[in-house]
C-alpha atoms as a PDB file:
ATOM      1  CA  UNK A   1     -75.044 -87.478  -2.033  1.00  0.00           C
ATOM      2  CA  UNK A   2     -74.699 -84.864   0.708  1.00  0.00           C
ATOM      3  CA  UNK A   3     -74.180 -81.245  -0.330  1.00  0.00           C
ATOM      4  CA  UNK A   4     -71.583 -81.143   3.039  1.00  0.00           C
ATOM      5  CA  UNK A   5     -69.895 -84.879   1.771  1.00  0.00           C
ATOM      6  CA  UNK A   6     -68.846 -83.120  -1.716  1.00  0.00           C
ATOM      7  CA  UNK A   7     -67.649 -79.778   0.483  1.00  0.00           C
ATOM      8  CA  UNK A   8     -65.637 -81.946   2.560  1.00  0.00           C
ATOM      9  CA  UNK A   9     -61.839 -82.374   1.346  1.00  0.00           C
ATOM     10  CA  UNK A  10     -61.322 -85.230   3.244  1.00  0.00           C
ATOM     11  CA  UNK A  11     -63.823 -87.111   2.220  1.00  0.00           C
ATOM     12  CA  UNK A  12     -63.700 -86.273  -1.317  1.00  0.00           C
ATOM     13  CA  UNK A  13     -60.185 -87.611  -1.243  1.00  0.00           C
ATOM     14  CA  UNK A  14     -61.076 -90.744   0.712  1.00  0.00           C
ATOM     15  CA  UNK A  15     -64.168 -91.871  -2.423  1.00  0.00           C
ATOM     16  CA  UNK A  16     -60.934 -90.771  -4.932  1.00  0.00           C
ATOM     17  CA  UNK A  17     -59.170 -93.329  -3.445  1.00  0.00           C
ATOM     18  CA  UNK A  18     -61.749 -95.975  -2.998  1.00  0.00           C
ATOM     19  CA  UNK A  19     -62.957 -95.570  -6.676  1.00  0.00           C
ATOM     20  CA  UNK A  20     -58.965 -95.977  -7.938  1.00  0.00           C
ATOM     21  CA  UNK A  21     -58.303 -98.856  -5.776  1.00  0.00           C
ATOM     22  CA  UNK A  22     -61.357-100.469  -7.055  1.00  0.00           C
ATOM     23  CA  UNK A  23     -61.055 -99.638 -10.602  1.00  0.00           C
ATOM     24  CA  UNK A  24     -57.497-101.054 -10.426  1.00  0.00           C
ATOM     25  CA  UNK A  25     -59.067-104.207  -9.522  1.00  0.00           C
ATOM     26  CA  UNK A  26     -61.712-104.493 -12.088  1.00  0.00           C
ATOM     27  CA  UNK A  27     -59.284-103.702 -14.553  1.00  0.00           C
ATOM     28  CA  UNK A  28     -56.999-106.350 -13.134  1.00  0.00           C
ATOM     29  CA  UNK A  29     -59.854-109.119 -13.803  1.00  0.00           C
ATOM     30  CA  UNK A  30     -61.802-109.043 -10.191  1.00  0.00           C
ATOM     31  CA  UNK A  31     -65.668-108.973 -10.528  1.00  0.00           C
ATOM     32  CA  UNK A  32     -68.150-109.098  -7.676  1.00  0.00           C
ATOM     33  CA  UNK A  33     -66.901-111.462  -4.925  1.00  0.00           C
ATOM     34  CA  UNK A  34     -69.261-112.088  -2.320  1.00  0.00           C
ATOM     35  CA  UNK A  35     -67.080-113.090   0.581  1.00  0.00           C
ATOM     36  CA  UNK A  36     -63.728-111.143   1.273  1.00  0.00           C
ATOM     37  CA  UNK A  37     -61.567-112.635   3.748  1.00  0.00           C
ATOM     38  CA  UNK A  38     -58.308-111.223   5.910  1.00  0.00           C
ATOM     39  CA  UNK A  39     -55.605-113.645   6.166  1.00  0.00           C
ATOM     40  CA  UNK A  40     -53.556-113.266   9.140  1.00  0.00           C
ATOM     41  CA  UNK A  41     -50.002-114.310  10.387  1.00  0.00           C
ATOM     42  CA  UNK A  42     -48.871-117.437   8.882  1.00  0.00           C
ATOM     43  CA  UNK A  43     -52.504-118.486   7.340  1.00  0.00           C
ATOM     44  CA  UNK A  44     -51.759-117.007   4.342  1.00  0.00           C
ATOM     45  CA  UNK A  45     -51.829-120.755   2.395  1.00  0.00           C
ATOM     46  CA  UNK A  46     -55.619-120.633   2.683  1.00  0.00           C
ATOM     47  CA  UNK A  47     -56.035-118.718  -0.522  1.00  0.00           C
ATOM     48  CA  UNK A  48     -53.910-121.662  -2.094  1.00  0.00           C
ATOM     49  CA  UNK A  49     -57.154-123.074  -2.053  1.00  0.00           C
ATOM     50  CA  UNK A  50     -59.148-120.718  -4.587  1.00  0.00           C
ATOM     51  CA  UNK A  51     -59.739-121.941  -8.421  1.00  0.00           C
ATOM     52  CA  UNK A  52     -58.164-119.838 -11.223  1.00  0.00           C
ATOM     53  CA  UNK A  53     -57.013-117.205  -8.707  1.00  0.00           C
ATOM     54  CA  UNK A  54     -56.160-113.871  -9.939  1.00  0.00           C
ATOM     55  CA  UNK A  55     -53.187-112.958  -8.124  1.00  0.00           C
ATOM     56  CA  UNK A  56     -52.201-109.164  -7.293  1.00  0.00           C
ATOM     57  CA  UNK A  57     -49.580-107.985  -5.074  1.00  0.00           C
ATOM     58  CA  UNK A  58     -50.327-105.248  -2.966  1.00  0.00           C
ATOM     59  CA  UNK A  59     -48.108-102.331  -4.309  1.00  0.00           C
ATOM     60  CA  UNK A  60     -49.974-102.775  -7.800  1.00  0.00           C
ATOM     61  CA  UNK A  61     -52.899-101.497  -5.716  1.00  0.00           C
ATOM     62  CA  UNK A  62     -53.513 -98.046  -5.606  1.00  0.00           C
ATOM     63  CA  UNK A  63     -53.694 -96.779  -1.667  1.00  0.00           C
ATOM     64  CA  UNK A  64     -53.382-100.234  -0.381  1.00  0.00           C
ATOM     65  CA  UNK A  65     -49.854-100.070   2.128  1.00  0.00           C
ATOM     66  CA  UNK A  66     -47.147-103.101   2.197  1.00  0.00           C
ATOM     67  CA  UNK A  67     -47.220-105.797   4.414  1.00  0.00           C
ATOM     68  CA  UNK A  68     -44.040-106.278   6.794  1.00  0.00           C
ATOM     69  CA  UNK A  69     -44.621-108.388   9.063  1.00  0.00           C
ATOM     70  CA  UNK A  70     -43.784-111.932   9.237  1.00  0.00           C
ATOM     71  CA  UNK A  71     -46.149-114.863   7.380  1.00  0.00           C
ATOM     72  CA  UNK A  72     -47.988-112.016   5.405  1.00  0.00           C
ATOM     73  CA  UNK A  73     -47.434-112.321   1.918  1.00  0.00           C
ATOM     74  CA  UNK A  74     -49.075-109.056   0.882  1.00  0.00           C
ATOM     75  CA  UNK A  75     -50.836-110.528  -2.124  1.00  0.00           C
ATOM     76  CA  UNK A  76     -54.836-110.566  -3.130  1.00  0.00           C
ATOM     77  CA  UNK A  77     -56.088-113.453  -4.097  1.00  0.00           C
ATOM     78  CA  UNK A  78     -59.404-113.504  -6.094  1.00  0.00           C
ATOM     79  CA  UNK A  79     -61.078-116.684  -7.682  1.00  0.00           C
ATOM     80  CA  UNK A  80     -63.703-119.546  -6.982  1.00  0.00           C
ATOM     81  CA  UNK A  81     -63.883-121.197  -3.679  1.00  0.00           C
ATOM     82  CA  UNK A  82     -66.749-123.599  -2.798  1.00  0.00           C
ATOM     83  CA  UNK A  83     -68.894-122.070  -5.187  1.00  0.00           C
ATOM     84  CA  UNK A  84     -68.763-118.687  -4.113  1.00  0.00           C
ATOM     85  CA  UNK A  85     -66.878-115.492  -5.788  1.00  0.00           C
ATOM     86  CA  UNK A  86     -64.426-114.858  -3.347  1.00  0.00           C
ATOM     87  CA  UNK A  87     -61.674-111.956  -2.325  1.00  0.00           C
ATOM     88  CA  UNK A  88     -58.741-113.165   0.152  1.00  0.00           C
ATOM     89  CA  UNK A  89     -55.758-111.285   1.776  1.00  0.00           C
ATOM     90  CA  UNK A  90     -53.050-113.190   2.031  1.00  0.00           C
ATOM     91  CA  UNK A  91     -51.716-110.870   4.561  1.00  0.00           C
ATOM     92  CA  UNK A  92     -52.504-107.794   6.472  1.00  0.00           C
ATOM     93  CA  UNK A  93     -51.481-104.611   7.673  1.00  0.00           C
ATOM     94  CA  UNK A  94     -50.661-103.568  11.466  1.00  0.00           C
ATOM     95  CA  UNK A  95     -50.683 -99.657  13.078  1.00  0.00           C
ATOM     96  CA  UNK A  96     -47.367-101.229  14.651  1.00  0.00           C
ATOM     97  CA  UNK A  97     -45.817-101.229  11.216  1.00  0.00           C
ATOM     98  CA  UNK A  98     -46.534 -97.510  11.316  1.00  0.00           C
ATOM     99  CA  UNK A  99     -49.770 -97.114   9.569  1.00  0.00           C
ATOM    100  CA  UNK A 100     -52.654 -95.332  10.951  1.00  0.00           C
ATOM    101  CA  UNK A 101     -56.245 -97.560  11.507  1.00  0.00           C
ATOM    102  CA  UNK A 102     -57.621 -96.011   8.372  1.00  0.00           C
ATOM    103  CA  UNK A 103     -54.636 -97.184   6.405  1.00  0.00           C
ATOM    104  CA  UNK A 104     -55.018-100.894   7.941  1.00  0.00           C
ATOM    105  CA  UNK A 105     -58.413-100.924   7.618  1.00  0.00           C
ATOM    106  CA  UNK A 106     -58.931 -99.219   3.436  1.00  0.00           C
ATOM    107  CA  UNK A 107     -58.519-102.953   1.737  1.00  0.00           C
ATOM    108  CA  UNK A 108     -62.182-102.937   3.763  1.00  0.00           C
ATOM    109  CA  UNK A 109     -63.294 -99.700   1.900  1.00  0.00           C
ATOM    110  CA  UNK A 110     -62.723-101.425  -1.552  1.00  0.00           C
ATOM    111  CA  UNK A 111     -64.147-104.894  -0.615  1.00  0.00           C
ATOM    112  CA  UNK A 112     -67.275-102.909  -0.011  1.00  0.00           C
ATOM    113  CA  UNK A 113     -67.150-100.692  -2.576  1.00  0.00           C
ATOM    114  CA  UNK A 114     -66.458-103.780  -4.944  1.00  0.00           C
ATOM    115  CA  UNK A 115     -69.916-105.130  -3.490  1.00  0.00           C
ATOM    116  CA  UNK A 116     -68.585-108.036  -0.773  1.00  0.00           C
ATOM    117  CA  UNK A 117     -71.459-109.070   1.242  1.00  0.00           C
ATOM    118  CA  UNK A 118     -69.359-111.081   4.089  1.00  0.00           C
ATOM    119  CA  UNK A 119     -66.219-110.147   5.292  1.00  0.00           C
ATOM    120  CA  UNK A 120     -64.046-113.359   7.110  1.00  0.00           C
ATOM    121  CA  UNK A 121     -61.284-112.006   9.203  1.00  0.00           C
ATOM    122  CA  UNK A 122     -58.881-114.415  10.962  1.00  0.00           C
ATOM    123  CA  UNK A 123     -55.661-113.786  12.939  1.00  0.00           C
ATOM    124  CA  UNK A 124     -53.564-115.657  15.377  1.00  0.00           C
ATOM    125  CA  UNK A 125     -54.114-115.083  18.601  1.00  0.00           C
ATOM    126  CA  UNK A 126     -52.484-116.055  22.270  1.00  0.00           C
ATOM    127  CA  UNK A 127     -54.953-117.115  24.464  1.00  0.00           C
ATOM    128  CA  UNK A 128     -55.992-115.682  27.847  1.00  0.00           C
ATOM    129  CA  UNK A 129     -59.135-118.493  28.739  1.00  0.00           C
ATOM    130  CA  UNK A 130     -57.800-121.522  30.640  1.00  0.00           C
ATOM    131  CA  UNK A 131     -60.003-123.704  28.823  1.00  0.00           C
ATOM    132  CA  UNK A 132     -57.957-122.825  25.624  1.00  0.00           C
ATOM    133  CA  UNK A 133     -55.117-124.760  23.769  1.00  0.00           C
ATOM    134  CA  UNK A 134     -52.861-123.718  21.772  1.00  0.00           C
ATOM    135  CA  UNK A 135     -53.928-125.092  18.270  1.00  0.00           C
ATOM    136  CA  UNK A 136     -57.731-124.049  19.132  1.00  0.00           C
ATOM    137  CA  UNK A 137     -59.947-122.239  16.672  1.00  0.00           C
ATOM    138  CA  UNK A 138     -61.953-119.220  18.456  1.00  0.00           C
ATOM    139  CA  UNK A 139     -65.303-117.548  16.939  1.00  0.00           C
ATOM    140  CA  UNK A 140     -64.901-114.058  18.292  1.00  0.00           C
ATOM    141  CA  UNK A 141     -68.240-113.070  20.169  1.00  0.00           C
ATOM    142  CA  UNK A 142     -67.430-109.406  21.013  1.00  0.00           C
ATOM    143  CA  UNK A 143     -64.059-107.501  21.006  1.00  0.00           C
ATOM    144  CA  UNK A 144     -62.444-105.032  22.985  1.00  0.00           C
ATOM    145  CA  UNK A 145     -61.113-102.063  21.409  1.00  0.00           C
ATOM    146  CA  UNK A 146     -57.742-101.336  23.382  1.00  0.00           C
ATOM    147  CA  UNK A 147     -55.682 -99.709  20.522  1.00  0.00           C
ATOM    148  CA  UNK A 148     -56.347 -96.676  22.113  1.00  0.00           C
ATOM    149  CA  UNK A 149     -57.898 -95.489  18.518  1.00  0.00           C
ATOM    150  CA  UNK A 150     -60.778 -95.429  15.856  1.00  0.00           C
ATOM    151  CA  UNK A 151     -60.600 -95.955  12.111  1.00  0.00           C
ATOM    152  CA  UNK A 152     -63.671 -93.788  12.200  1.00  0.00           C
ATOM    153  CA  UNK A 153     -62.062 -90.806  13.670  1.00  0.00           C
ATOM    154  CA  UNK A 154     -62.378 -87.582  11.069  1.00  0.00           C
ATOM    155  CA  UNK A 155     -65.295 -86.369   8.725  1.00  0.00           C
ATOM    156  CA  UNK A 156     -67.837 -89.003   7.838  1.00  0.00           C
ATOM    157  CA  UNK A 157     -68.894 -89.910   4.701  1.00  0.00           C
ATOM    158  CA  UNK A 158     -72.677 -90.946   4.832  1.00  0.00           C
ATOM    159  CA  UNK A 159     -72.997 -92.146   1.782  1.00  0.00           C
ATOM    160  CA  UNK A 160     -70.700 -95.008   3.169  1.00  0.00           C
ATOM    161  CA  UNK A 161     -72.297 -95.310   6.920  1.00  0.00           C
ATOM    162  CA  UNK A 162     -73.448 -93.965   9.473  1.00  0.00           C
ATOM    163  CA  UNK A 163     -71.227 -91.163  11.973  1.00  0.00           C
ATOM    164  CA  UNK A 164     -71.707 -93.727  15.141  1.00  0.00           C
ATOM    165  CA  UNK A 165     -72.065 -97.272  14.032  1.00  0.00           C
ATOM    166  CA  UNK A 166     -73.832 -99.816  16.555  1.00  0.00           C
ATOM    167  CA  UNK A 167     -71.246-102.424  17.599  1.00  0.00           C
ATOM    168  CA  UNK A 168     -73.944-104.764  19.679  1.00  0.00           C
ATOM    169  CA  UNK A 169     -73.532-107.448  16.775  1.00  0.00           C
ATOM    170  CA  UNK A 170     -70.226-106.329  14.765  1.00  0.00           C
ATOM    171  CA  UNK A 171     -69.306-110.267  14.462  1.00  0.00           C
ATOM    172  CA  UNK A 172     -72.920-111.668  12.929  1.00  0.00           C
ATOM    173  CA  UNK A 173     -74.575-113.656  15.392  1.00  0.00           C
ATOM    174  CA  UNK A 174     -76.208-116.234  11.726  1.00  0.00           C
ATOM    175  CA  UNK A 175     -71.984-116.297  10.433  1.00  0.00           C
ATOM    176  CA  UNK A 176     -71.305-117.461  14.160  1.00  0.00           C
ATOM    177  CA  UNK A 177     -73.868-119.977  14.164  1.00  0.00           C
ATOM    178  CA  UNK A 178     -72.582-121.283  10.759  1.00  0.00           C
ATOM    179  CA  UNK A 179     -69.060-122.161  11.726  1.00  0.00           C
ATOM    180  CA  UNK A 180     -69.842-123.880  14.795  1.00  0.00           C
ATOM    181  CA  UNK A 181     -72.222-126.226  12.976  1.00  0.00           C
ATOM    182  CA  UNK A 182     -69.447-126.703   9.973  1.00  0.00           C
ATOM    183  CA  UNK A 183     -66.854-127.426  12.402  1.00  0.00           C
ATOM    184  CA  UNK A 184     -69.090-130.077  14.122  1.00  0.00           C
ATOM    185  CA  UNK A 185     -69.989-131.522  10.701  1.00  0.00           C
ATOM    186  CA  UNK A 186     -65.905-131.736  10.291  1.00  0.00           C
ATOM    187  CA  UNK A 187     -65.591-133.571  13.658  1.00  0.00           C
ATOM    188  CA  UNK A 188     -64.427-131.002  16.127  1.00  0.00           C
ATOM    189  CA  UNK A 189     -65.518-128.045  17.871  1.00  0.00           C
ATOM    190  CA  UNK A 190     -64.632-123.785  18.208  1.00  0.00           C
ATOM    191  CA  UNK A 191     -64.066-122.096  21.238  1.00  0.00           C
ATOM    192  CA  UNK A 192     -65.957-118.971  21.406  1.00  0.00           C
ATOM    193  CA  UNK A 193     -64.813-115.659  22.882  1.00  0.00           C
ATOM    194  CA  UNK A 194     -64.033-111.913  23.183  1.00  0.00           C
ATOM    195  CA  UNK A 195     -60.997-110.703  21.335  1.00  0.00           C
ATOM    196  CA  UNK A 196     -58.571-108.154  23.081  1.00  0.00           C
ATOM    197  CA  UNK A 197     -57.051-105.847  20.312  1.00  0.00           C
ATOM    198  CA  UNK A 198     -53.846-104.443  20.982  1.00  0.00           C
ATOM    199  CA  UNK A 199     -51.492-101.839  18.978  1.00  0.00           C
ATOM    200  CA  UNK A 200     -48.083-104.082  19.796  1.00  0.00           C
ATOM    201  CA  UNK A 201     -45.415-104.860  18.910  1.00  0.00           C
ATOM    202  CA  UNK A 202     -44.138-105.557  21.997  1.00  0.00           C
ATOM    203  CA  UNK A 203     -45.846-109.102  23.735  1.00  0.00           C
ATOM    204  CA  UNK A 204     -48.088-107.887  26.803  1.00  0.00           C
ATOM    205  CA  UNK A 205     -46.675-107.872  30.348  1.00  0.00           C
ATOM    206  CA  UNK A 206     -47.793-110.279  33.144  1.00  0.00           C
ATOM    207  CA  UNK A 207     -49.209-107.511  34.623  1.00  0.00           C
ATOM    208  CA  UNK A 208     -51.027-106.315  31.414  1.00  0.00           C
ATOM    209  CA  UNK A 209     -52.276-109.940  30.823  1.00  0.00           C
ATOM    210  CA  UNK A 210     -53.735-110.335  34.237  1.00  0.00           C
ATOM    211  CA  UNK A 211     -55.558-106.814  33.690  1.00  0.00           C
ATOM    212  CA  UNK A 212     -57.483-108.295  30.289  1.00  0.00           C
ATOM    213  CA  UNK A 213     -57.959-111.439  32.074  1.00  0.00           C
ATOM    214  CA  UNK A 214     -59.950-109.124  34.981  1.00  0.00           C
ATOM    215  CA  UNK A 215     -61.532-107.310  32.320  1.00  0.00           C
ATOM    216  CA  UNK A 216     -63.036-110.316  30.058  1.00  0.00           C
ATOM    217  CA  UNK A 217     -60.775-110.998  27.221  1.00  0.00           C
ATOM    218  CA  UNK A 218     -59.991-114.534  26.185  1.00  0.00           C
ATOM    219  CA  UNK A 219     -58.105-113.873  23.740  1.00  0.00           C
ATOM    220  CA  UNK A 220     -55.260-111.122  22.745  1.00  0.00           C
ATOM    221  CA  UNK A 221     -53.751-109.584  19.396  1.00  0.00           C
ATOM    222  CA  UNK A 222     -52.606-106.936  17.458  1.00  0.00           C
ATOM    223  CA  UNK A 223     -55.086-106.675  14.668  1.00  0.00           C
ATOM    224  CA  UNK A 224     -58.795-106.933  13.500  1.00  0.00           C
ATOM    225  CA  UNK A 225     -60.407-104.338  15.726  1.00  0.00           C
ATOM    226  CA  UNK A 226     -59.922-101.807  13.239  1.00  0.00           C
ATOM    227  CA  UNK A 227     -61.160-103.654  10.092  1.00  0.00           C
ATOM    228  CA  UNK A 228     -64.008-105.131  12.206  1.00  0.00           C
ATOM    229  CA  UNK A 229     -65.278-101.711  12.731  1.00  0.00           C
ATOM    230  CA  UNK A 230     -64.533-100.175   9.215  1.00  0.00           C
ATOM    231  CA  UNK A 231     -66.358-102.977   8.133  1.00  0.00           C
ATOM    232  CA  UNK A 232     -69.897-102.800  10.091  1.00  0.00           C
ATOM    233  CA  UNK A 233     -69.487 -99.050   9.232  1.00  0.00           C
ATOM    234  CA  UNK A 234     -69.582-100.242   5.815  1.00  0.00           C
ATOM    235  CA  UNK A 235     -72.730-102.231   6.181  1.00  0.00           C
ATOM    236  CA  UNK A 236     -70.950-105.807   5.902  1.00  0.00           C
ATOM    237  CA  UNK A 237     -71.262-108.843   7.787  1.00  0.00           C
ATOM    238  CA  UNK A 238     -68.393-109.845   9.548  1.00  0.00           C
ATOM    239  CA  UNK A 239     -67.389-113.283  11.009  1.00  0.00           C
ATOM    240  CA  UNK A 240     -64.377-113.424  13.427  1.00  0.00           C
ATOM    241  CA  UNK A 241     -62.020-116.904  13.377  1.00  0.00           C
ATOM    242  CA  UNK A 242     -59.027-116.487  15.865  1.00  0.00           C
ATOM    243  CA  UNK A 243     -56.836-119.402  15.676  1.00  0.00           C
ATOM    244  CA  UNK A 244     -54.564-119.668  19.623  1.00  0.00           C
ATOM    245  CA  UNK A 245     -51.503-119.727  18.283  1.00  0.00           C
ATOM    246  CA  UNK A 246     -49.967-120.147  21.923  1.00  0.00           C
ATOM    247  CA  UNK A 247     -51.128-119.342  25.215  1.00  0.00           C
ATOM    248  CA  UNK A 248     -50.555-115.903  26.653  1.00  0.00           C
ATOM    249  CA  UNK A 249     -50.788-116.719  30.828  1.00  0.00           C
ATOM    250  CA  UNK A 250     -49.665-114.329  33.012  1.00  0.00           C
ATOM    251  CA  UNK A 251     -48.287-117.276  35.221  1.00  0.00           C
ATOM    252  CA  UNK A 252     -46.751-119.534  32.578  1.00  0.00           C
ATOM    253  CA  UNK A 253     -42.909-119.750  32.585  1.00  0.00           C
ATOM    254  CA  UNK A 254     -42.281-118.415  29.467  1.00  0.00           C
ATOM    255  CA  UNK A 255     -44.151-116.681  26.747  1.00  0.00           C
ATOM    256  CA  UNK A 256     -43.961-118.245  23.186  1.00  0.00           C
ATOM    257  CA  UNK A 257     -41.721-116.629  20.618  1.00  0.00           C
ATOM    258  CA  UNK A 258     -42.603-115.485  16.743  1.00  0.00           C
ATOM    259  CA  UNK A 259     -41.324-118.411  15.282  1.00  0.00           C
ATOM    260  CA  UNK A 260     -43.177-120.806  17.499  1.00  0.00           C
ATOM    261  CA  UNK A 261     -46.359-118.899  17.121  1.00  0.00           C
ATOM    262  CA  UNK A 262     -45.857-119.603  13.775  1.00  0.00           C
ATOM    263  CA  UNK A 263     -45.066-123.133  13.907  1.00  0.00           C
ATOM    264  CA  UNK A 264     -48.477-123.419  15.805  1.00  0.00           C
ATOM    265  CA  UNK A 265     -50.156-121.835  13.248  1.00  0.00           C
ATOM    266  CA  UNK A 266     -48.493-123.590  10.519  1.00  0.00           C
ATOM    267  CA  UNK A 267     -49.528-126.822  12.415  1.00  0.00           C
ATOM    268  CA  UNK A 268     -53.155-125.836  12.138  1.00  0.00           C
ATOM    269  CA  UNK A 269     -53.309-124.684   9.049  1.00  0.00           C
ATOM    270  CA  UNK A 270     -55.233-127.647   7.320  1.00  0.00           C
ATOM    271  CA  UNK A 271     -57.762-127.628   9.585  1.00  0.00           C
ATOM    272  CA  UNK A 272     -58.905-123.873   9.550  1.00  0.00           C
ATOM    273  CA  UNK A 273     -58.541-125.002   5.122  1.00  0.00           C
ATOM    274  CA  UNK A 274     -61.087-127.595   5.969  1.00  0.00           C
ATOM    275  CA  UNK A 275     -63.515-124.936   8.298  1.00  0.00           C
ATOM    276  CA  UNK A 276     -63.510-122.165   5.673  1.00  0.00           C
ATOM    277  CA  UNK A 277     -64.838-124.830   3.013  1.00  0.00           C
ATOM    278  CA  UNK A 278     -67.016-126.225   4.802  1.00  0.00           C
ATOM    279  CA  UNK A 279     -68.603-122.588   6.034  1.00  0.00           C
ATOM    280  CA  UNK A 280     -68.411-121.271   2.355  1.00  0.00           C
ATOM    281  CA  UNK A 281     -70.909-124.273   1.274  1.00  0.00           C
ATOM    282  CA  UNK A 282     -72.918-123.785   3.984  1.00  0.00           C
ATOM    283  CA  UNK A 283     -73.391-119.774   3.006  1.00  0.00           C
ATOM    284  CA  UNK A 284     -76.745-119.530   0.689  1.00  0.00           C
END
């Protein structure tokens, strides 16, 4: 441990926190799960799938915030899936709910501190590629960080990771390779591309779309960048699932609403169940 880590206030408040949150957890029955994974709008029914799950709602969690938004259930979920120890969030948190990245992105502080290996983080997303469909699983490749913010900003602990983080590989080239071959083995295929992350909540213009569409992005949405990059600060190994939950064209007539977004989802649901099972097994 640094002699300027233990001067820093900051960060000496930031380990407090970690250590409580984690503590809180043990105490509450979690051990060492290998594989943590973020549950995001409306595929929250995914951690239906863990044996004996130890169930713990977010504000009996020290540090971790509430989750508002619609299909997040703001519950961890910790149990036996596959054969492997595993964490899940069913349910995130957004900086358009008012919290700031490091807030969003502390659940990933504790999975690491509680010794998670693999991090799985899946949203819905509206699609930009016009290959997409709505319904479509996407691996994310590479992301683009347009929150206009860091979760690193601030003092740097270095006993948790490094002050500037290489991002070449944040989503694990091996974890990529892995769901592509379990989807095949399940009798379809991913999509595969970069992920824009916005702040929200308000749905892009045409304008804006057109802009990410210039720009690379095939794929849009308001969360994951930050936990992505808390979590290859951390050291873990992250794997990106975006499900298109409807598709976000500049020149489509209409853009799709919550509900329907939802709906999609919803509509998807069993297959992304099947995926995670069959990537779980395949994890050694």
């Amino acid at each position: 441990m640094s002699a300027t880590a233990t001067l820093n206030p900051a960060i000496a408040q930031q380990r407090a926190a970690i250590a409580e949150a984690a503590v809180c957890l043990h105490d509450k029955g979690v051990g060492t799960p290998r594989v943590a994974m973020i549950l995001g709008s409306g595929l929250g029914p995914l951690a239906d799938e863990v044996e004996n799950p130890i169930v713990i709602p977010y504000g009996e969690i020290p540090g971790f915030p509430v989750s508002t938004a619609p299909g997040h259930a703001g519950r961890l979920v910790a149990g036996r899936l596959q054969g492997q120890d595993v964490l899940m969030m069913q349910g995130r948190f957004h900086t358009y709910e008012g919290y700031s990245q490091q807030q969003v992105a502390f659940p990933v502080r504790v999975f690491a501190a509680l010794g998670v290996k693999e991090l799985i983080v899946t949203c819905a997303t509206g699609g930009l590629n016009r290959a997409f469909s709505a319904g479509d699983i996407m691996v994310i490749t590479d992301h683009l960080n347009l929150t206009g913010g860091n979760p690193l900003i601030g003092p740097n602990d270095p006993d948790i990771g490094p002050r500037f983080p290489v991002m070449f590989e944040a989503y694990e080239p091996m974890l990529r390779a892995k769901a592509v071959m379990a989807a095949l083995s399940l009798g379809f295929s991913l999509q595969e591309g970069v992920y824009a992350g916005i702040t929200g909540p308000a749905y892009f213009t045409r304008a804006e779309l057109r802009y990410l569409q210039t720009i690379g992005a095939d794929a849009i949405g308001m969360s994951t960048v930050a936990e992505v990059i808390t979590a290859v600060h951390a050291g873990l190994r992250v794997l990106g699932l975006g499900l298109i939950s409807d598709m976000a064209l500049p020149d489509a007539q209409h853009h799709a609403t919550e509900q329907q977004v939802l709906d999609t989802v919803a509509d998807t649901a069993d297959r992304m169940k099947q995926l995670v099972r069959a990537l779980l097994s395949s994890l050694d």
